[in-house]
C-alpha atoms as a PDB file:
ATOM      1  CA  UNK A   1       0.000   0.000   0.000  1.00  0.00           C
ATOM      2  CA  UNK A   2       2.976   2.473   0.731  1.00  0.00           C
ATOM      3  CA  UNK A   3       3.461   4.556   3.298  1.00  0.00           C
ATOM      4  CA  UNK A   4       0.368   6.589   5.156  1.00  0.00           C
ATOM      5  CA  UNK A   5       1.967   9.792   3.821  1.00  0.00           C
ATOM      6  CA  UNK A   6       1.707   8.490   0.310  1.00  0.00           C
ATOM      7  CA  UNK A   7      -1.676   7.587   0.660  1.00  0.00           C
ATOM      8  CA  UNK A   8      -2.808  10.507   1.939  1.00  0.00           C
ATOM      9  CA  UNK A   9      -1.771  12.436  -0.709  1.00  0.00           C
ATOM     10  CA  UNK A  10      -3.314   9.954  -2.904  1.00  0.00           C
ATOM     11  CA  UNK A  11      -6.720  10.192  -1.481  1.00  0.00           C
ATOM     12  CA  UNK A  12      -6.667  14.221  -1.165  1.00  0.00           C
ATOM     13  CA  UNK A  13      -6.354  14.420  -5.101  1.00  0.00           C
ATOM     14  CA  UNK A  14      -8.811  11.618  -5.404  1.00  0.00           C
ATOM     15  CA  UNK A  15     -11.282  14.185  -3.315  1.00  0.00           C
ATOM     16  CA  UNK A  16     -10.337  17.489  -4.823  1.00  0.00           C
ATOM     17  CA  UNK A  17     -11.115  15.924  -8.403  1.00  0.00           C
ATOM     18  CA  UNK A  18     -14.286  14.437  -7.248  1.00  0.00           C
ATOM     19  CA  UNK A  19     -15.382  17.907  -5.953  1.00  0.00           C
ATOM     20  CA  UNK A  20     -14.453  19.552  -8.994  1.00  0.00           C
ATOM     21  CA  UNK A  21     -16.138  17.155 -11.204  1.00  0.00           C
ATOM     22  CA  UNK A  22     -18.894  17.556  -9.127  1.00  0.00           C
ATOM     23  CA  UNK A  23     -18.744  21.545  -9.216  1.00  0.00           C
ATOM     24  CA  UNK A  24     -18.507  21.033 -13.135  1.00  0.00           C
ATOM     25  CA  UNK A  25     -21.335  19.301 -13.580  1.00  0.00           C
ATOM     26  CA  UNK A  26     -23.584  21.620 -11.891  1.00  0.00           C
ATOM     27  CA  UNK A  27     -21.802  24.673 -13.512  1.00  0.00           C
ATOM     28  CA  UNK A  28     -22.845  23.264 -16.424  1.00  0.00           C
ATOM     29  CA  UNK A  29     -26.421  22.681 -15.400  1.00  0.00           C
ATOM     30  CA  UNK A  30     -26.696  26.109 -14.100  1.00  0.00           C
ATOM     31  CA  UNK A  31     -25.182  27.467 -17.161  1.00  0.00           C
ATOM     32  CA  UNK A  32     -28.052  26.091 -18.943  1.00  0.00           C
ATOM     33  CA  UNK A  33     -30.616  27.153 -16.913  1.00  0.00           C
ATOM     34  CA  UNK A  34     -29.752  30.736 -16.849  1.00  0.00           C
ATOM     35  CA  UNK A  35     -29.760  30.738 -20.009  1.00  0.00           C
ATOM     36  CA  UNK A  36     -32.997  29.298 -20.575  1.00  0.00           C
ATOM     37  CA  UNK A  37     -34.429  31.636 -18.391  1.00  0.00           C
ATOM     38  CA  UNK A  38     -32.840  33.984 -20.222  1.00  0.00           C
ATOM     39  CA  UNK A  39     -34.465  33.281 -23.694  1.00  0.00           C
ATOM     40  CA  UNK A  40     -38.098  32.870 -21.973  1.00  0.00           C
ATOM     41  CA  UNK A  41     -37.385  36.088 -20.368  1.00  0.00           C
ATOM     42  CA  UNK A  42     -36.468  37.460 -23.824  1.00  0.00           C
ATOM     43  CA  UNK A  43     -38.893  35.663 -26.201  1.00  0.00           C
ATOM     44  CA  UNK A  44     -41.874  37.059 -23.943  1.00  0.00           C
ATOM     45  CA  UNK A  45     -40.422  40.444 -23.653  1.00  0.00           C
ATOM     46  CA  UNK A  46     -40.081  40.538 -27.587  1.00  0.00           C
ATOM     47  CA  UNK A  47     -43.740  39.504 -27.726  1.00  0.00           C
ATOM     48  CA  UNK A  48     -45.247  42.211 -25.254  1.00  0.00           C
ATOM     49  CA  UNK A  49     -43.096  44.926 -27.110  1.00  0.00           C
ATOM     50  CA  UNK A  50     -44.819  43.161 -30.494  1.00  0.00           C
ATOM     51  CA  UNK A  51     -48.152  42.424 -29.541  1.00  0.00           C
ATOM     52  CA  UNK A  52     -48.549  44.545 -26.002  1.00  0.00           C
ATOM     53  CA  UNK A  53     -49.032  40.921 -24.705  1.00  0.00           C
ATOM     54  CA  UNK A  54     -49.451  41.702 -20.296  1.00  0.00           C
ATOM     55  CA  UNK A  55     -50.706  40.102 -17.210  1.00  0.00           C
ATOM     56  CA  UNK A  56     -53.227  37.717 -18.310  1.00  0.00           C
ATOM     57  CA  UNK A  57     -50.986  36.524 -21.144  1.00  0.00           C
ATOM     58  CA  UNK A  58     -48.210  35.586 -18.759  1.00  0.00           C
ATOM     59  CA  UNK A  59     -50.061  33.410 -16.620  1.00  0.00           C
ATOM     60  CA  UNK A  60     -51.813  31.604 -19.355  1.00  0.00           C
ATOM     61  CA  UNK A  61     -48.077  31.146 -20.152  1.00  0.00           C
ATOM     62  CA  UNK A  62     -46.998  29.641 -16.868  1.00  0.00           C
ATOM     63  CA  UNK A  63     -50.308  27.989 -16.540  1.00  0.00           C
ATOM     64  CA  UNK A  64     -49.447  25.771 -19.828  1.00  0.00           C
ATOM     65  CA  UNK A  65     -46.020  25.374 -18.727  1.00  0.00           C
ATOM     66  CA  UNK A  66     -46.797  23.811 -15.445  1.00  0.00           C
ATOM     67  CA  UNK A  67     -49.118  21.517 -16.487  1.00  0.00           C
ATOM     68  CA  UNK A  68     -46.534  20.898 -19.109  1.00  0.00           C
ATOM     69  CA  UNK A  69     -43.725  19.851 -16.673  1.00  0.00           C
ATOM     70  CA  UNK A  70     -45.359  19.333 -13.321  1.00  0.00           C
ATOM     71  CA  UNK A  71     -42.314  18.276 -11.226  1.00  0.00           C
ATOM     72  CA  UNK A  72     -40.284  21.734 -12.704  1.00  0.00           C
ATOM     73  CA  UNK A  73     -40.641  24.560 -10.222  1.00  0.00           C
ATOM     74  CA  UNK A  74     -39.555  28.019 -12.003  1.00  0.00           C
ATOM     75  CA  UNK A  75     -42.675  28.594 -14.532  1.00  0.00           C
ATOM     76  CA  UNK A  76     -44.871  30.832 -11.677  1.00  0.00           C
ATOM     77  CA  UNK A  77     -46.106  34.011 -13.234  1.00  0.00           C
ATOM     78  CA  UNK A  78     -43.588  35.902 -10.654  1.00  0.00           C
ATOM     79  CA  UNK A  79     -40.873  33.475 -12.087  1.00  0.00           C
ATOM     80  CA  UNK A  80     -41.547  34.416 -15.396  1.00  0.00           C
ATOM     81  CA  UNK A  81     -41.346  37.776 -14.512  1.00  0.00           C
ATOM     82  CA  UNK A  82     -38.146  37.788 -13.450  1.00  0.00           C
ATOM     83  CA  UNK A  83     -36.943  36.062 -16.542  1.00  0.00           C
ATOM     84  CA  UNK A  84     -38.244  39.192 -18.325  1.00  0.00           C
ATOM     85  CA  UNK A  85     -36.698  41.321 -16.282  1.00  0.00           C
ATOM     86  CA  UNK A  86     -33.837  39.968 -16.257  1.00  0.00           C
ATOM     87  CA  UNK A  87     -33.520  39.808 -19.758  1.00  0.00           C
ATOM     88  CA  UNK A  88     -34.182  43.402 -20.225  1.00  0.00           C
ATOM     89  CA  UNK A  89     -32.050  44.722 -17.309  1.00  0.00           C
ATOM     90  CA  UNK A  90     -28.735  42.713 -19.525  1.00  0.00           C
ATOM     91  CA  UNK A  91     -29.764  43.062 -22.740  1.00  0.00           C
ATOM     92  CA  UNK A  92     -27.641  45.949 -23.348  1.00  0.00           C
ATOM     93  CA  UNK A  93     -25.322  44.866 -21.716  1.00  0.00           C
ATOM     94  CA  UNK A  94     -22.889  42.058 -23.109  1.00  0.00           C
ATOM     95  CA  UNK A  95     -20.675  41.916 -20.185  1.00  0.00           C
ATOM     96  CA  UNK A  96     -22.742  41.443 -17.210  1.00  0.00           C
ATOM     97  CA  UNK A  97     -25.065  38.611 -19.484  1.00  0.00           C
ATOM     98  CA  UNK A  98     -21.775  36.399 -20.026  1.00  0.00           C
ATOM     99  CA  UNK A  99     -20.923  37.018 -15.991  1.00  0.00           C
ATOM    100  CA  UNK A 100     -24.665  36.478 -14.656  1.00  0.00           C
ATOM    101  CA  UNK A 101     -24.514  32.726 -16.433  1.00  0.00           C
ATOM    102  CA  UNK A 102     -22.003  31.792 -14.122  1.00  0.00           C
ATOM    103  CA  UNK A 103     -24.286  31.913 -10.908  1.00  0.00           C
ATOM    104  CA  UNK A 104     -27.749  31.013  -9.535  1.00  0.00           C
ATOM    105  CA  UNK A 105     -30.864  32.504 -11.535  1.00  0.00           C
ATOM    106  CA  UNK A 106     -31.798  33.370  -7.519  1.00  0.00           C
ATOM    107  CA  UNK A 107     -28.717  35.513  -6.907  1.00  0.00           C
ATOM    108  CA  UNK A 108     -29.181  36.984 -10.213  1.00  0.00           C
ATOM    109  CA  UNK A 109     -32.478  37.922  -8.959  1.00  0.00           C
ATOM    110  CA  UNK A 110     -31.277  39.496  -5.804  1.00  0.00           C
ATOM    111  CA  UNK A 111     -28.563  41.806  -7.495  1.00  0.00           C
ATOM    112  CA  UNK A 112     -30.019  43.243 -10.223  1.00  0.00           C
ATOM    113  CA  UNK A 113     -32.828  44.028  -8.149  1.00  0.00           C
ATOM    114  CA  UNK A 114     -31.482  45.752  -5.381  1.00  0.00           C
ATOM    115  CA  UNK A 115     -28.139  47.154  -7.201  1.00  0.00           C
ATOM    116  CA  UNK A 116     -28.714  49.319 -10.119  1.00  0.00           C
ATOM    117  CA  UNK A 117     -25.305  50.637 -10.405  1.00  0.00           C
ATOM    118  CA  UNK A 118     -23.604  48.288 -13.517  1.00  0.00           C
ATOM    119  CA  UNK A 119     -20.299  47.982 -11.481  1.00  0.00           C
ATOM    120  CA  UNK A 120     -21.757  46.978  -8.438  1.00  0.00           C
ATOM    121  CA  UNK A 121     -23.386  44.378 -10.147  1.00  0.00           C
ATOM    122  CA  UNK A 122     -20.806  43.415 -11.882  1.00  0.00           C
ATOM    123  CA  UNK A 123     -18.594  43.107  -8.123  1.00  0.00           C
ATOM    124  CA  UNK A 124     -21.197  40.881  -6.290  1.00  0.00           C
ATOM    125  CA  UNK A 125     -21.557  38.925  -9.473  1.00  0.00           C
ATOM    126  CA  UNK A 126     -17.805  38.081  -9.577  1.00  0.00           C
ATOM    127  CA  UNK A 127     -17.995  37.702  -5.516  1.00  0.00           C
ATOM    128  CA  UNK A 128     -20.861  35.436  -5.710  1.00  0.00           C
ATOM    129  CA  UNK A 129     -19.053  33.324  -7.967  1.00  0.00           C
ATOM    130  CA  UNK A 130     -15.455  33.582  -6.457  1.00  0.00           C
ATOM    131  CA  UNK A 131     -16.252  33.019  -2.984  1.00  0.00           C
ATOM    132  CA  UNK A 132     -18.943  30.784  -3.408  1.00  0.00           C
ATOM    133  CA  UNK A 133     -22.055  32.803  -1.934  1.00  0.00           C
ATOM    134  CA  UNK A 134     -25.085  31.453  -1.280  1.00  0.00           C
ATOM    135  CA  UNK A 135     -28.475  33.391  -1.806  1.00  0.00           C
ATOM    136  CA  UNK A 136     -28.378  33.754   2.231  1.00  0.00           C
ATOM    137  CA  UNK A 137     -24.621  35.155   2.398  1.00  0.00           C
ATOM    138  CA  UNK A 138     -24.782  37.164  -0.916  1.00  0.00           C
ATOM    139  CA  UNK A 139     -28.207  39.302   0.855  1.00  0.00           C
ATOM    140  CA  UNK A 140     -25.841  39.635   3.521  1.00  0.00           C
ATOM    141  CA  UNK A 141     -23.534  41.107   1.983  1.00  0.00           C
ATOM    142  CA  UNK A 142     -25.475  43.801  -0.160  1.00  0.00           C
ATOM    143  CA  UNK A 143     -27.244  44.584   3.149  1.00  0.00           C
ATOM    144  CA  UNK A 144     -23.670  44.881   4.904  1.00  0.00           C
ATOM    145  CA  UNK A 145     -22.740  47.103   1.839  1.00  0.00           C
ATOM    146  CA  UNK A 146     -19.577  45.156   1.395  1.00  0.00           C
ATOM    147  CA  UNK A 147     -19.117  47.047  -2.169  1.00  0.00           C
ATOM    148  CA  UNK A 148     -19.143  50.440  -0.989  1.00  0.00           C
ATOM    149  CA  UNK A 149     -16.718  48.995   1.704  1.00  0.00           C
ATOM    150  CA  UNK A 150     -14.326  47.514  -0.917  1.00  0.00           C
ATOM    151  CA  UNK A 151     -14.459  50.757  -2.602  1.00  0.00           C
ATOM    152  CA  UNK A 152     -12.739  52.081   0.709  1.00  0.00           C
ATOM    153  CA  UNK A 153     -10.606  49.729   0.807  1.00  0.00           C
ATOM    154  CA  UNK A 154     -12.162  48.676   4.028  1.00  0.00           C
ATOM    155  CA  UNK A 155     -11.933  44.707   3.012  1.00  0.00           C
ATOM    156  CA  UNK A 156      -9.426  42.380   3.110  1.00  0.00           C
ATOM    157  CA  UNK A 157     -10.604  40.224  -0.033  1.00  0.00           C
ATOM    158  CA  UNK A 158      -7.843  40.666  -2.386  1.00  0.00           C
ATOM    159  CA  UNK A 159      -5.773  38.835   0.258  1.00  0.00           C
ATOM    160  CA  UNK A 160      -8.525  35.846   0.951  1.00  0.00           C
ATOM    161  CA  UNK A 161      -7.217  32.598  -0.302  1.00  0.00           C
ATOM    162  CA  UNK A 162     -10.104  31.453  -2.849  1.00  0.00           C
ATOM    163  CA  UNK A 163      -9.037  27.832  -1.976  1.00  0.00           C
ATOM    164  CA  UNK A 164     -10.867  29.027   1.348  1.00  0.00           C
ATOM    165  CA  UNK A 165     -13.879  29.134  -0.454  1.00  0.00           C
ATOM    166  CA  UNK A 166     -13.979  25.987  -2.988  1.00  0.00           C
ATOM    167  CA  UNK A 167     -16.404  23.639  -0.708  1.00  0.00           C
ATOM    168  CA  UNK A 168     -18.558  26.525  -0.978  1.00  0.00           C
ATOM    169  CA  UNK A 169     -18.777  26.627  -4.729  1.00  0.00           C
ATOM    170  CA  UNK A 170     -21.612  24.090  -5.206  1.00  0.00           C
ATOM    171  CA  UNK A 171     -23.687  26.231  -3.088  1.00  0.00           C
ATOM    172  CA  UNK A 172     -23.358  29.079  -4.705  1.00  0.00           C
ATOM    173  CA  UNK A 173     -25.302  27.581  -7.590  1.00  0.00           C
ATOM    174  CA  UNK A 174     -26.866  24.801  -6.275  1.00  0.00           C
ATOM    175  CA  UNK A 175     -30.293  26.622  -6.034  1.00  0.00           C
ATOM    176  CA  UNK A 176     -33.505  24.949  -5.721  1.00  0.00           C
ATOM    177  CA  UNK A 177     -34.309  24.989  -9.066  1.00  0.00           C
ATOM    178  CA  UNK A 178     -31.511  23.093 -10.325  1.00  0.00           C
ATOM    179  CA  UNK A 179     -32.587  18.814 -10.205  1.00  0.00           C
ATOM    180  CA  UNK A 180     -36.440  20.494 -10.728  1.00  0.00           C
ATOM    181  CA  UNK A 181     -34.662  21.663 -14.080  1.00  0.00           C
ATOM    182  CA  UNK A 182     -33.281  18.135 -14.788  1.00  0.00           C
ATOM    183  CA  UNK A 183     -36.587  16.582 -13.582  1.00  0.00           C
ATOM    184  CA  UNK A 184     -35.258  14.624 -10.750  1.00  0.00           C
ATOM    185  CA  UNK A 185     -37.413  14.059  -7.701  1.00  0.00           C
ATOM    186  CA  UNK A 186     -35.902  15.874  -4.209  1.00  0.00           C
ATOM    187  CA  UNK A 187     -34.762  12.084  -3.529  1.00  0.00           C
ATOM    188  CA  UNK A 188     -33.681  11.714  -6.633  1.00  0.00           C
ATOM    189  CA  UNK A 189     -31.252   8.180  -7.316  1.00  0.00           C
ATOM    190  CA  UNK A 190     -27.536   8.078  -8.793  1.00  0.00           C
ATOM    191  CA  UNK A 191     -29.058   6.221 -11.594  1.00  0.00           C
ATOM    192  CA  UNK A 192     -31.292   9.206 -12.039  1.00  0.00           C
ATOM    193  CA  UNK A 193     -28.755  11.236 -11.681  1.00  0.00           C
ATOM    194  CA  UNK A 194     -26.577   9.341 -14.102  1.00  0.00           C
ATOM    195  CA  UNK A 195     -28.894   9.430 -16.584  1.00  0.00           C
ATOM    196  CA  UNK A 196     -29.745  13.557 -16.082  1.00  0.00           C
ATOM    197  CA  UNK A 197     -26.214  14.047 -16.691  1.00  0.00           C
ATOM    198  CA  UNK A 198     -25.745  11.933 -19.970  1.00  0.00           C
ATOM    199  CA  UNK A 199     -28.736  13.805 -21.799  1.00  0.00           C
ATOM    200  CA  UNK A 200     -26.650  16.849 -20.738  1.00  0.00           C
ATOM    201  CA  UNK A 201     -23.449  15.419 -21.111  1.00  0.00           C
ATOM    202  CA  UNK A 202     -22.012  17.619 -24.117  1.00  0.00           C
ATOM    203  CA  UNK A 203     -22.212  20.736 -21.634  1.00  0.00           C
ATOM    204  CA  UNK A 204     -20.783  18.379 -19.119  1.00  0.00           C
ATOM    205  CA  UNK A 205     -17.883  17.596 -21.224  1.00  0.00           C
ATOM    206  CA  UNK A 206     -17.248  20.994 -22.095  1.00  0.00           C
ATOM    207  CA  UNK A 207     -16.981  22.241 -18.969  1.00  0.00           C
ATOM    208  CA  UNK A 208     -14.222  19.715 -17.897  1.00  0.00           C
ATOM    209  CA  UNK A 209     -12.784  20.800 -20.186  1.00  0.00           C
ATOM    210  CA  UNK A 210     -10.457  19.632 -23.584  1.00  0.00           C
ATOM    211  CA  UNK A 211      -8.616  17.234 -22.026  1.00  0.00           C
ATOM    212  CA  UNK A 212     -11.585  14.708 -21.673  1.00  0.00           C
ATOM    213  CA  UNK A 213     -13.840  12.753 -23.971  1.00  0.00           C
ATOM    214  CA  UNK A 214     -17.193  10.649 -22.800  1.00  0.00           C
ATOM    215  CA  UNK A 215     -16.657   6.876 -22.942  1.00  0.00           C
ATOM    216  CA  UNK A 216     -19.565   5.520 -21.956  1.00  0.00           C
ATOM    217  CA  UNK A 217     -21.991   4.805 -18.715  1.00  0.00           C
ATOM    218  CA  UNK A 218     -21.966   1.561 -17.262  1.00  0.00           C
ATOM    219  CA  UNK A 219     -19.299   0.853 -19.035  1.00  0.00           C
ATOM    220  CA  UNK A 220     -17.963  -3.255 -18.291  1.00  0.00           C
ATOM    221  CA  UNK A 221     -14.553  -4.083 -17.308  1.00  0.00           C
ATOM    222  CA  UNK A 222     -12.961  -7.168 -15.857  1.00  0.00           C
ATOM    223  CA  UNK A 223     -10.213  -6.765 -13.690  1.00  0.00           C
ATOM    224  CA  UNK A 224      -8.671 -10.413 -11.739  1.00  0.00           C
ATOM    225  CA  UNK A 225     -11.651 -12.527 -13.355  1.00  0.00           C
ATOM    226  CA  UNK A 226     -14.275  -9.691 -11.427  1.00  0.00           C
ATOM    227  CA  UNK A 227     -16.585  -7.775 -12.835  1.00  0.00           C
ATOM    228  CA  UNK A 228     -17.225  -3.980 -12.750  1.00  0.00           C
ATOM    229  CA  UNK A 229     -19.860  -1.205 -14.398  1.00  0.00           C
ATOM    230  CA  UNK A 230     -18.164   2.493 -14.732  1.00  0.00           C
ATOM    231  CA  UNK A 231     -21.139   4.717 -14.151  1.00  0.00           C
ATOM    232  CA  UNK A 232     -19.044   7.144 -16.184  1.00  0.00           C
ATOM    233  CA  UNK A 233     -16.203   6.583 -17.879  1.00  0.00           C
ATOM    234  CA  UNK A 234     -14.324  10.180 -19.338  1.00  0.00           C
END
């Protein structure tokens, strides 16, 4: 087995790339879920502009979309507003779009609606994603007025370690909306799981990175006359 010091070192990588894979994967979940919110929030804002379409419209939207996908939270008519909303609140803006994709639709929702200034958006978007803020934390912060703050120089966070922050990272974008987007149940299975990920799994890829290419799932091997399913093999 080799020494204890050996292993340990062993097992640590073993961990850190298991959490990043595991970060990666819901990046790229999130990425896609932004931006679907995104183009609802646009396609509905392009009709209303077109055809003046308002309240009653909207919920006849979400209305058909719920009983569409049932087990998706995300298609209320306050939802939807907020897609719209947020779509026209980036739209001119090329910058802050390509940033807001990288965090929760929910913290998106929190700073553009209580920061209208585009470069304090722009430094609780970066935050949110660098030190891993939750919803919870990232109010916190905006409340605390941690911008205006930085502005003074009156944080230390350009000496924080981001390292600090990486088991935090999931839960920056880990909102509630993210297995309801995949259609997995709250108890959902690794098999379920498995399978959410595969029908994603060029996003998935792509976010590892170029280094990797998809094998299979369940893929057989026989090692000593044993035999073994990969749920994913990269």
């Amino acid at each position: 087995m080799g020494s204890p010091k050996d292993y340990t070192g062993f097992i640590g990588t073993v961990k850190k790339r298991i959490r990043n894979a595991q970060y990666a994967s819901l990046k790229a979940v999130n990425t896609e879920l932004v931006g679907l919110y995104w183009d609802i929030g646009r396609m509905i804002s392009e009709k209303q502009r077109e055809l003046g379409w308002g309240k009653s419209v909207v919920e006849q939207i979400s209305y058909d979309l719920r009983k569409e996908f049932p087990s998706q939270r995300g298609f209320s008519p306050r939802n939807l507003w907020l897609m719209v909303s947020y779509c026209l609140e980036y739209k001119d803006d090329e910058i802050l779009q390509t940033l807001s994709a990288e965090i929760s639709f929910s913290n998106n929702v929190l700073i553009f609606s209580r920061c209208k200034n585009r470069f304090q958006r722009k430094f609780y978007i970066e935050s949110a994603k660098k030190y891993g803020w939750s919803y919870r934390v990232l109010d916190h912060q905006v409340e605390n007025k941690t911008y205006e703050k930085y502005m003074l120089n009156q944080t230390n966070f350009d000496q924080e370690n981001p390292r600090k922050y990486d088991y935090q990272k999931k839960l920056a974008i880990k909102d509630h909306y993210t297995f309801d987007f995949l259609e997995l149940s709250d108890k959902h299975s690794e098999r379920e799981l498995e399978n959410a990920l595969i029908r994603n799994a060029k996003s998935f890829i792509l976010e590892l990175g170029g280094d990797f290419a998809f094998i299979g799932n369940q893929y057989h091997i026989e090692v000593g006359g044993d035999e073994f399913f990969i749920d994913l093999l990269l």
